[in-house]
Protein backbone atom coordinates (compact mmCIF):
# COMPACT_ATOMS: atom_id res chain seq x y z
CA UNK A 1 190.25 -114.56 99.98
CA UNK A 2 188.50 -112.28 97.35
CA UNK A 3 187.71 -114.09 93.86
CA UNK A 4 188.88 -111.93 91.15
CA UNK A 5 186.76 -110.71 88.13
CA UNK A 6 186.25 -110.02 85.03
CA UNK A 7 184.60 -107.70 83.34
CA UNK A 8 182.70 -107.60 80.27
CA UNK A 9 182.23 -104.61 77.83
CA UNK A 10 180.06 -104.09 75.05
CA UNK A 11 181.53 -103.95 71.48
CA UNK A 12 179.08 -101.44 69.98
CA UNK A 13 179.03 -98.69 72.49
CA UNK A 14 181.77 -99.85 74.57
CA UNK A 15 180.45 -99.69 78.20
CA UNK A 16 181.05 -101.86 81.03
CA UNK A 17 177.99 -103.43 81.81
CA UNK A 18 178.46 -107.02 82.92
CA UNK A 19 181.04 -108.99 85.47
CA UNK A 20 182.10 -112.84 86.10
CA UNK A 21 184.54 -114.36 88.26
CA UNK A 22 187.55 -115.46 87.00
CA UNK A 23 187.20 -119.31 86.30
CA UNK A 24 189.72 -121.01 84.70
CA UNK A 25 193.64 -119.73 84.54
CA UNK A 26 194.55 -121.45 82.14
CA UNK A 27 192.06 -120.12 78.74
CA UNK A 28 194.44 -118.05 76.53
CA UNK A 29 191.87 -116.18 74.51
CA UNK A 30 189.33 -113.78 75.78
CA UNK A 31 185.85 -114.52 76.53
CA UNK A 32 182.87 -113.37 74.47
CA UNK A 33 179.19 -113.84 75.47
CA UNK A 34 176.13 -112.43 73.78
CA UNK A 35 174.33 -110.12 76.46
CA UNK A 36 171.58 -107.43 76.98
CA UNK A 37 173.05 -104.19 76.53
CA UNK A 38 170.54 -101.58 78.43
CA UNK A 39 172.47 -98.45 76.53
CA UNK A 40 171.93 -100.22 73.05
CA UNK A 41 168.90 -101.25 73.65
CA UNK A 42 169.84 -104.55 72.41
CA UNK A 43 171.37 -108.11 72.43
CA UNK A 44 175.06 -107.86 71.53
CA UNK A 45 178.42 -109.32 72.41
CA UNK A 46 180.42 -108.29 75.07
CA UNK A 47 183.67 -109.04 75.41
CA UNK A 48 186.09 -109.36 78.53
CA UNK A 49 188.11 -106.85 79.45
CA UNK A 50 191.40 -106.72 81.47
């Protein structure tokens, strides 16, 4: 069976750069991580996408 995924966008530039596997069903608000965006040029945070 294929794991789903997320994916995680940036919030400056807005482009799709990152994805995770869906861990746990039951988190209610999205995730947020600070990551590398190679378009920036920068560290910034990226937020999950549906």
């Amino acid at each position: 069976m294929a794991q789903k995924k997320i994916g995680l966008a940036c919030t400056i530039c807005g482009s799709r750069n990152y994805t995770k596997p869906a861990g746990s069903k039951n988190r209610t608000d999205r995730l947020e991580v600070k990551k590398f965006c190679k378009y920036c040029g920068k560290h910034t945070t990226h937020k999950e996408t549906r």
